[in-house]
PDB file of N, CA and C in Angstrom:
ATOM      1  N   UNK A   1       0.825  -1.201   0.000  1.00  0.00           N
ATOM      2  CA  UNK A   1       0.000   0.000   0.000  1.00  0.00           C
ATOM      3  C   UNK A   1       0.865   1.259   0.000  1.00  0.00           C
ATOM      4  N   UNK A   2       1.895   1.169   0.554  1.00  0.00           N
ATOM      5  CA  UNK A   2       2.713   2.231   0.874  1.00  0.00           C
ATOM      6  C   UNK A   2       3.502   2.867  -0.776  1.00  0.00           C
ATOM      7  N   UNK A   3       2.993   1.710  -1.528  1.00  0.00           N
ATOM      8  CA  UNK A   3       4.014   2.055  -2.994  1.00  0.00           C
ATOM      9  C   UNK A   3       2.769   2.928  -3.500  1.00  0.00           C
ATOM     10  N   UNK A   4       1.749   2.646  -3.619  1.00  0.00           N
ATOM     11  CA  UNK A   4       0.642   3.861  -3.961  1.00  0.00           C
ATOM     12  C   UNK A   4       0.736   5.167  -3.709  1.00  0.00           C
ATOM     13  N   UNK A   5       1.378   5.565  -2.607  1.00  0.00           N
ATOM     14  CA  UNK A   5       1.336   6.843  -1.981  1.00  0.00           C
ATOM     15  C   UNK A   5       2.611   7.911  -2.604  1.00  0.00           C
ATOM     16  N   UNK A   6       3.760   6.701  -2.782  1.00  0.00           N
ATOM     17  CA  UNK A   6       4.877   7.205  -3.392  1.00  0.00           C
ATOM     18  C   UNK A   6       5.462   8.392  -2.920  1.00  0.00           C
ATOM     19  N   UNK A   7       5.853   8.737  -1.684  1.00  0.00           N
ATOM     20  CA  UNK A   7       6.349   9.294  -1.058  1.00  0.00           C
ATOM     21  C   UNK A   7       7.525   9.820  -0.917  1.00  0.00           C
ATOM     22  N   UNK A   8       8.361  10.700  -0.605  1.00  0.00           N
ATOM     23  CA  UNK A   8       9.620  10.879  -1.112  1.00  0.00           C
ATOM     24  C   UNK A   8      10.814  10.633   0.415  1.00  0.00           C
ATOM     25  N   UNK A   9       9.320  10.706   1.307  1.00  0.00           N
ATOM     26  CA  UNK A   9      10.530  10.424   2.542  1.00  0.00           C
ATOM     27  C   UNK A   9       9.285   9.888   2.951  1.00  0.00           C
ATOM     28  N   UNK A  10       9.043   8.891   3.788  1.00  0.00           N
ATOM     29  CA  UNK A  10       8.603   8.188   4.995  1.00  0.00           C
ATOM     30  C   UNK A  10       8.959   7.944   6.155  1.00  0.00           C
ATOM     31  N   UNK A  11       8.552   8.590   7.375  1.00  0.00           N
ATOM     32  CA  UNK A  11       9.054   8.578   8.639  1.00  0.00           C
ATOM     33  C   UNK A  11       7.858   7.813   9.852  1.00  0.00           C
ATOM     34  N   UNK A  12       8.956   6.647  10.417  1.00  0.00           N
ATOM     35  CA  UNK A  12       8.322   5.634  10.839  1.00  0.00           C
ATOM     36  C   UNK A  12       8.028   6.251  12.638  1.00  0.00           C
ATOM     37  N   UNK A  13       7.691   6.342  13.049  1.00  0.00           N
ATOM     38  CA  UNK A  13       6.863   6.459  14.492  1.00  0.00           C
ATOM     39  C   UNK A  13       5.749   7.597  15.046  1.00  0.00           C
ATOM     40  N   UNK A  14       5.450   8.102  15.534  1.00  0.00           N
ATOM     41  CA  UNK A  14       4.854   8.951  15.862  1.00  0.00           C
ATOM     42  C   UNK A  14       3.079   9.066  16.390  1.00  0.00           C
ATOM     43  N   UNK A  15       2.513   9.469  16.071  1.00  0.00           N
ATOM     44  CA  UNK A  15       1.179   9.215  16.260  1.00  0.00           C
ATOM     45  C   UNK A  15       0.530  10.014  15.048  1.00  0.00           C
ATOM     46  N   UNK A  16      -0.834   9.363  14.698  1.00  0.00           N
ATOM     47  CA  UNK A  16      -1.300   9.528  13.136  1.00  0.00           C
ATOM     48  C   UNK A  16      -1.530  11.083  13.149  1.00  0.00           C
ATOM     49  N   UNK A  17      -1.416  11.457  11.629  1.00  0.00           N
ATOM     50  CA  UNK A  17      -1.557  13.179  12.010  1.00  0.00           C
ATOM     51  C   UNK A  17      -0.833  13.903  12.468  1.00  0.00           C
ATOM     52  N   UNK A  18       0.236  13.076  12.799  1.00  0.00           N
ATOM     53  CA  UNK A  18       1.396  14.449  13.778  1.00  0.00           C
ATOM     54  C   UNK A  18       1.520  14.978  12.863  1.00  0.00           C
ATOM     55  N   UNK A  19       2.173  14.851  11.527  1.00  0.00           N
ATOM     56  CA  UNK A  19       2.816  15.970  10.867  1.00  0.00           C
ATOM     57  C   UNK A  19       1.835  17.108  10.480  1.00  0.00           C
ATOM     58  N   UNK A  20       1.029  17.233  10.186  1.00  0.00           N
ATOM     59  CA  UNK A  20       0.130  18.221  10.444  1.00  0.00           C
ATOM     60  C   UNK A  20       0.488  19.129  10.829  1.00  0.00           C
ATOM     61  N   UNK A  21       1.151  19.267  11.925  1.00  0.00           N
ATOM     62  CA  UNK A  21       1.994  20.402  13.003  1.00  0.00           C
ATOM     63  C   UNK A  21       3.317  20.299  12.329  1.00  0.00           C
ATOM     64  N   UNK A  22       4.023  20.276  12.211  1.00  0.00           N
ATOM     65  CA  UNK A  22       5.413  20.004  11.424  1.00  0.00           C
ATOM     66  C   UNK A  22       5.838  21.297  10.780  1.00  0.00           C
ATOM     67  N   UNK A  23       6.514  22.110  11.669  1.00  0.00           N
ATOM     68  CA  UNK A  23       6.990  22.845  10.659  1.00  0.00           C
ATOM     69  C   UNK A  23       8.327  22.915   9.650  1.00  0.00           C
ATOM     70  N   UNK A  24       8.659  21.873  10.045  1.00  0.00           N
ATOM     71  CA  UNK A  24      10.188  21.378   9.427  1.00  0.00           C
ATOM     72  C   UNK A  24      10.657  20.380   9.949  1.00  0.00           C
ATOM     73  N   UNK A  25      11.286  19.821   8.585  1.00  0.00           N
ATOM     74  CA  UNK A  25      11.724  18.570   8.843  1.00  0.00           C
ATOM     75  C   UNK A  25      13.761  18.369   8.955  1.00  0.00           C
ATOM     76  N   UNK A  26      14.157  17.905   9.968  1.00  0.00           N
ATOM     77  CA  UNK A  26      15.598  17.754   9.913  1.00  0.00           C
ATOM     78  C   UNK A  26      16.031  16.239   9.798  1.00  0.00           C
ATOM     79  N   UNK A  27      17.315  16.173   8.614  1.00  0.00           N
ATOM     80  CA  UNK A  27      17.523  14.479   8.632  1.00  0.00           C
ATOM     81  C   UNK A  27      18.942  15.031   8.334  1.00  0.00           C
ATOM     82  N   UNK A  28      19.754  14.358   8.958  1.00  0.00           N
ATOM     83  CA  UNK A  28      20.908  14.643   8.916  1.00  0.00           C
ATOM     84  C   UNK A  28      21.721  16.228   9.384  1.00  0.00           C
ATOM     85  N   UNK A  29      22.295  16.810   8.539  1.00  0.00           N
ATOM     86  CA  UNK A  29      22.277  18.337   8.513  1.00  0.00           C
ATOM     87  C   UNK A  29      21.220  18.923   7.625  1.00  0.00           C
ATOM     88  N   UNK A  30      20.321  18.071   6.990  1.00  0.00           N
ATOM     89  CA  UNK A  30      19.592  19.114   6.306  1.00  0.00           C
ATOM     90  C   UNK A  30      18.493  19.228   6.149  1.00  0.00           C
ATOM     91  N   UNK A  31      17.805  20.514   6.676  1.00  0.00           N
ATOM     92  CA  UNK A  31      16.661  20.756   7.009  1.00  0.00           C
ATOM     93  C   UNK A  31      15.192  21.223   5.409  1.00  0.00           C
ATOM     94  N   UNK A  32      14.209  21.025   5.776  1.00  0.00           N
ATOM     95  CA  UNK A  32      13.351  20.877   4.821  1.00  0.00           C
ATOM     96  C   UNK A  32      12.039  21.707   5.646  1.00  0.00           C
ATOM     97  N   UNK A  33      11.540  22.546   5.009  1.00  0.00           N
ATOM     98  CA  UNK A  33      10.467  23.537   5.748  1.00  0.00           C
ATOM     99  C   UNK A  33       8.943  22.656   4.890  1.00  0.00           C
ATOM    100  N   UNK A  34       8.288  22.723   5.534  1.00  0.00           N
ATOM    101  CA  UNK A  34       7.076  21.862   5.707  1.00  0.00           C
ATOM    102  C   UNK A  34       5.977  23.260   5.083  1.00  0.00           C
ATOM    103  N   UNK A  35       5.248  22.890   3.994  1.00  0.00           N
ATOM    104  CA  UNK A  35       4.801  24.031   3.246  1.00  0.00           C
ATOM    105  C   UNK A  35       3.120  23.874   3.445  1.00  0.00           C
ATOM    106  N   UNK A  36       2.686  22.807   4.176  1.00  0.00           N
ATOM    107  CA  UNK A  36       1.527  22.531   3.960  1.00  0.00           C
ATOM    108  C   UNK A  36       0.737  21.116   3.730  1.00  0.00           C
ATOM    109  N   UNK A  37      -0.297  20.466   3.497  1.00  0.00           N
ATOM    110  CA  UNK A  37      -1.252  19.094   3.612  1.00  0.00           C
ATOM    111  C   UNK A  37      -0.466  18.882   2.571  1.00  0.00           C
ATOM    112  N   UNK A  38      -0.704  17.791   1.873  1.00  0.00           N
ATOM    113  CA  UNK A  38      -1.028  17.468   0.261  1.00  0.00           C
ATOM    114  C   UNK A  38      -2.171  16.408   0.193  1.00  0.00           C
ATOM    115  N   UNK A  39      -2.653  17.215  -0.840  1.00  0.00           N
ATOM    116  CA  UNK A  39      -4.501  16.734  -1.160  1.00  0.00           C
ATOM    117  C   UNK A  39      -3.686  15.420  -2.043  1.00  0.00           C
ATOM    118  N   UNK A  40      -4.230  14.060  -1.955  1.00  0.00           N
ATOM    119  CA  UNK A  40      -4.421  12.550  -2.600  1.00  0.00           C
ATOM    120  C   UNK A  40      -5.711  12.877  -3.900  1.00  0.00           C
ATOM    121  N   UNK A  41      -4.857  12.107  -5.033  1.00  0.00           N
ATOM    122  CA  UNK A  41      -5.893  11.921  -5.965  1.00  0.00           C
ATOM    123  C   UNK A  41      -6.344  10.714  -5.809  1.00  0.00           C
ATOM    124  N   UNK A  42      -7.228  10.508  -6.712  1.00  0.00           N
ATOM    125  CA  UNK A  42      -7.330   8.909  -6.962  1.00  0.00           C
ATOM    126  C   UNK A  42      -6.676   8.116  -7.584  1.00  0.00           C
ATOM    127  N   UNK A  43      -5.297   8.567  -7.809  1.00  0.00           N
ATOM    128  CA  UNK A  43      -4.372   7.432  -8.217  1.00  0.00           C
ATOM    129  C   UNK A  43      -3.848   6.422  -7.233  1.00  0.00           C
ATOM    130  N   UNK A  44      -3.562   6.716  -5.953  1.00  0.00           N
ATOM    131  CA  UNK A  44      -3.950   5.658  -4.580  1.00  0.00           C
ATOM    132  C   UNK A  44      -4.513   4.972  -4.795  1.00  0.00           C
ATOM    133  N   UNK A  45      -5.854   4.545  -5.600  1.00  0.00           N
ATOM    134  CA  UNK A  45      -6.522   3.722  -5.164  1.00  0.00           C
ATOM    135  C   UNK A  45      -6.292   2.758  -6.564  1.00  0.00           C
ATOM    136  N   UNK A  46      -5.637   3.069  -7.112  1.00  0.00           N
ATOM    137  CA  UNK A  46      -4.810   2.379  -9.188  1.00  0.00           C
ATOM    138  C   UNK A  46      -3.910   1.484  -8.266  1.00  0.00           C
ATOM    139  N   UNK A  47      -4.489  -0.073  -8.348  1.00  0.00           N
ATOM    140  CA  UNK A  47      -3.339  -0.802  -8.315  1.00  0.00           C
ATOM    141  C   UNK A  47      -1.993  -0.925  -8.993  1.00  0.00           C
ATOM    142  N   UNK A  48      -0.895  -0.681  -8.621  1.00  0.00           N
ATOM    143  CA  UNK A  48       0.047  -0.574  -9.261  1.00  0.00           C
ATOM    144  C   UNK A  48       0.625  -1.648  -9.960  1.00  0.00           C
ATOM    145  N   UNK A  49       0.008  -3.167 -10.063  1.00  0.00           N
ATOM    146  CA  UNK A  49       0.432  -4.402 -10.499  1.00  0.00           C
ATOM    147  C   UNK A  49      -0.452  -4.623 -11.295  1.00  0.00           C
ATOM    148  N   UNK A  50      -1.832  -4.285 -11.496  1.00  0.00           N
ATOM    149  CA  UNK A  50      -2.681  -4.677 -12.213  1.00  0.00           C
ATOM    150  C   UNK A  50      -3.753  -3.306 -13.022  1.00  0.00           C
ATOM    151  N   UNK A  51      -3.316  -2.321 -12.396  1.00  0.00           N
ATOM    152  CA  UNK A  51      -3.492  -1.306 -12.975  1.00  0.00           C
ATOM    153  C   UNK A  51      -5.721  -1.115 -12.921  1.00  0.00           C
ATOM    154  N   UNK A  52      -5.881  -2.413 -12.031  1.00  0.00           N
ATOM    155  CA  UNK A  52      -7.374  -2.159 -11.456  1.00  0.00           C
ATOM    156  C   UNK A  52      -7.993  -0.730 -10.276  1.00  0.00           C
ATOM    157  N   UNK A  53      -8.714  -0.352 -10.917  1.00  0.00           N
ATOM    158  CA  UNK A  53      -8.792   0.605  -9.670  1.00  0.00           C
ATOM    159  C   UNK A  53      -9.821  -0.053  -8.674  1.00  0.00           C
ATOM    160  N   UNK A  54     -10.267   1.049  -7.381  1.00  0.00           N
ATOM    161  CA  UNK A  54     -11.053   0.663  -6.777  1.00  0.00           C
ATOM    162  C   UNK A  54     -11.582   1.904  -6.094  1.00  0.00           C
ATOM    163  N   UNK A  55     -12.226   1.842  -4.522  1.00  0.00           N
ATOM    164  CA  UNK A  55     -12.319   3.003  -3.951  1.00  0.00           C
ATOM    165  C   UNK A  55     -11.340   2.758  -2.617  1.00  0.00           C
ATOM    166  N   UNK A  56     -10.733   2.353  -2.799  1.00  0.00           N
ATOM    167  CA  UNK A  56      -9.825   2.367  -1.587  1.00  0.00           C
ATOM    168  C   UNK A  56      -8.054   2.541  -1.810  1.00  0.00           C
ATOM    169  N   UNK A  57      -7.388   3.002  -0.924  1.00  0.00           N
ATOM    170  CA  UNK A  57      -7.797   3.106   0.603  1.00  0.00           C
ATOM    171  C   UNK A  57      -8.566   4.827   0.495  1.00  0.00           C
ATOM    172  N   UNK A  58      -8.781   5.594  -0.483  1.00  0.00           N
ATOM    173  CA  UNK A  58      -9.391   7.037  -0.494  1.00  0.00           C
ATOM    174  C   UNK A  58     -10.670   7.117   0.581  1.00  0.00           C
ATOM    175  N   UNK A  59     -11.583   5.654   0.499  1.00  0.00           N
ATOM    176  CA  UNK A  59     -12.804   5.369   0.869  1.00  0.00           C
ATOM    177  C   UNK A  59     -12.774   5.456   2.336  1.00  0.00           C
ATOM    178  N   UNK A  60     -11.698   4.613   2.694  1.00  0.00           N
ATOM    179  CA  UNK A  60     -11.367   4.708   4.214  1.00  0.00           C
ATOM    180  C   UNK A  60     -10.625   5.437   5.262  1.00  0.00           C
ATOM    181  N   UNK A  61      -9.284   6.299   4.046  1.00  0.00           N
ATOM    182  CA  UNK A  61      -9.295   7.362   4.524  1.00  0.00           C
ATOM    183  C   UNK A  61      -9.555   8.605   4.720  1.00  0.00           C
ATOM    184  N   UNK A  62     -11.042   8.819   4.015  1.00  0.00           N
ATOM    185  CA  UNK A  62     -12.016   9.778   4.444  1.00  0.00           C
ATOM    186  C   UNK A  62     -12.976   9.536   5.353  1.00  0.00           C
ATOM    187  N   UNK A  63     -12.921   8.597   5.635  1.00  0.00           N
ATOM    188  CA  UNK A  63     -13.717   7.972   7.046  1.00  0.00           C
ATOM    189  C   UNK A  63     -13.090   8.494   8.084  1.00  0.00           C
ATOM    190  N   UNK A  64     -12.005   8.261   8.493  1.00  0.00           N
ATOM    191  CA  UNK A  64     -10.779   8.299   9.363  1.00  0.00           C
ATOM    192  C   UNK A  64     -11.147   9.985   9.664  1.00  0.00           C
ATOM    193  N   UNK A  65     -11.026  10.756   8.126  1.00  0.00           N
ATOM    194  CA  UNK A  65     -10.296  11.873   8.621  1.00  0.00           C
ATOM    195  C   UNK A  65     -12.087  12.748   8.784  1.00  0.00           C
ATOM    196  N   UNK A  66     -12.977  12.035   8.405  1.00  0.00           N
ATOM    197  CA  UNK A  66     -14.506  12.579   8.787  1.00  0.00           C
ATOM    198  C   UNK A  66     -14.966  13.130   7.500  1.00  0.00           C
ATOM    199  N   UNK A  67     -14.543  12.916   6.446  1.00  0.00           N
ATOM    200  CA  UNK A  67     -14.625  13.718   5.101  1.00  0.00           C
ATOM    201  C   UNK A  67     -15.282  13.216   4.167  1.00  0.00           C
ATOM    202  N   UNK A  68     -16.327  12.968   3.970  1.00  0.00           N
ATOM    203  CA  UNK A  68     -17.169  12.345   2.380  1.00  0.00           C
ATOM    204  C   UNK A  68     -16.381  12.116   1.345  1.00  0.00           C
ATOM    205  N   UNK A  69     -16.108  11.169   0.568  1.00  0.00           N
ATOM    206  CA  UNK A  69     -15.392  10.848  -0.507  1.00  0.00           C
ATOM    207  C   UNK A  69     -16.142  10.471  -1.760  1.00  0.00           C
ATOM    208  N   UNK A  70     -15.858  11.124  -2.804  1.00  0.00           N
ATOM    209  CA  UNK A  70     -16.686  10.646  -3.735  1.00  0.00           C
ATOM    210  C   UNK A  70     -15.961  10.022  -4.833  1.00  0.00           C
ATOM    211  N   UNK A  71     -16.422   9.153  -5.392  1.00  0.00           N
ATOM    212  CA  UNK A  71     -15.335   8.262  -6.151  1.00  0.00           C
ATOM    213  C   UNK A  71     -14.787   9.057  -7.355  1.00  0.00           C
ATOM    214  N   UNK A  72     -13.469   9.198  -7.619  1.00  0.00           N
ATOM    215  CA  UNK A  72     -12.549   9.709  -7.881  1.00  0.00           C
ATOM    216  C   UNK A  72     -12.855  11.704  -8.678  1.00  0.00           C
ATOM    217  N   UNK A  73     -13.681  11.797  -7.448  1.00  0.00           N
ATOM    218  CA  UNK A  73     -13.297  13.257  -7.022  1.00  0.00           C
ATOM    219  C   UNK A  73     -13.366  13.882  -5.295  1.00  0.00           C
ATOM    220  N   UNK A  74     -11.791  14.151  -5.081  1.00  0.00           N
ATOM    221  CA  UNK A  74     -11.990  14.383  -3.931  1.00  0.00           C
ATOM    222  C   UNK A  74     -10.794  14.978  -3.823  1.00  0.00           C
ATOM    223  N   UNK A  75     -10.756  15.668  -2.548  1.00  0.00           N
ATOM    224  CA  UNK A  75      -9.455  16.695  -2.083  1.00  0.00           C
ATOM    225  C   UNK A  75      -9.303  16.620  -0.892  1.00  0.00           C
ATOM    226  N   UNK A  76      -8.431  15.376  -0.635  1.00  0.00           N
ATOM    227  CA  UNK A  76      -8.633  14.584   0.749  1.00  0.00           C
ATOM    228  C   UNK A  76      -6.876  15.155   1.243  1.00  0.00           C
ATOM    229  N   UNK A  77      -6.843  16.013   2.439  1.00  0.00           N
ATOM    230  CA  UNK A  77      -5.331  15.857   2.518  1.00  0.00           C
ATOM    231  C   UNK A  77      -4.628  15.015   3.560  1.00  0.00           C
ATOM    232  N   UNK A  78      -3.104  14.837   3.191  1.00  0.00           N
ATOM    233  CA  UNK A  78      -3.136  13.374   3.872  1.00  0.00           C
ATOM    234  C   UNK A  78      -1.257  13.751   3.606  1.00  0.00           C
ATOM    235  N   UNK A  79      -0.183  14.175   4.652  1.00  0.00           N
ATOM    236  CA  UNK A  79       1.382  14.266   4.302  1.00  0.00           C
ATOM    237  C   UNK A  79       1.594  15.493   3.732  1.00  0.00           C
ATOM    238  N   UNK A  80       2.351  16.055   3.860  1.00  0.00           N
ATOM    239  CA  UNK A  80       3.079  17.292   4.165  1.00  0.00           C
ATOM    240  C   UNK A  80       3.973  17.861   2.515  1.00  0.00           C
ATOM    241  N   UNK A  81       3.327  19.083   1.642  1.00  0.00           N
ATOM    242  CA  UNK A  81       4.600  19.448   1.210  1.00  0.00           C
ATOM    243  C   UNK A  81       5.687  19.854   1.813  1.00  0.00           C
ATOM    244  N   UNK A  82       6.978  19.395   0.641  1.00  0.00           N
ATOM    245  CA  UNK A  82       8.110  20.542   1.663  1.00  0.00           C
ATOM    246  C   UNK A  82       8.830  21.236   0.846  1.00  0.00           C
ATOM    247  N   UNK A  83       9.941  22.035   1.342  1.00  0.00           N
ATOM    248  CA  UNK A  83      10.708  22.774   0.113  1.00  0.00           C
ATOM    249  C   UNK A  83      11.937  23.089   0.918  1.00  0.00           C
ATOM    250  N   UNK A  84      13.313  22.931   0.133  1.00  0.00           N
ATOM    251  CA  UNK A  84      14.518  23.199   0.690  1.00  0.00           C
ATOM    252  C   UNK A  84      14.582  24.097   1.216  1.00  0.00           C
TER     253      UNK A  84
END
């Protein structure tokens, strides 16, 4: 599931939603300023092996976040832009 999302950094612990608050990110010496959500299309839910779609996980994570989802239109945000 995690290859759907395609992420450019993934950071493992915390509690769901923290980054939300995030105003920057540090890994090593080098820091990354946190610009905002990023809204998910419905390409998440495009299997990447079979190229089937579906309504998920969009379906369930608008449940989660309390948000109506409508099949593949929606502006669900979900991970953090950033910028050097």
């Amino acid at each position: 599931l995690m290859l759907r999302f395609r992420g450019n950094l993934v950071i493992d612990g915390g509690k769901p939603f923290d980054e939300e608050e995030w105003t920057s990110i540090t890994v090593g010496g080098n820091t990354v300023l946190c610009q905002g959500p990023c809204s998910r299309c419905q390409m998440i839910c495009m299997d990447q092996e079979t190229a089937l779609k579906s309504r998920e996980p969009l379906r369930t994570l608008g449940v989660w976040r309390g948000k109506k989802v409508r099949m593949w239109a929606v502006n669900l945000l979900l991970g953090q832009f950033t910028q050097a």
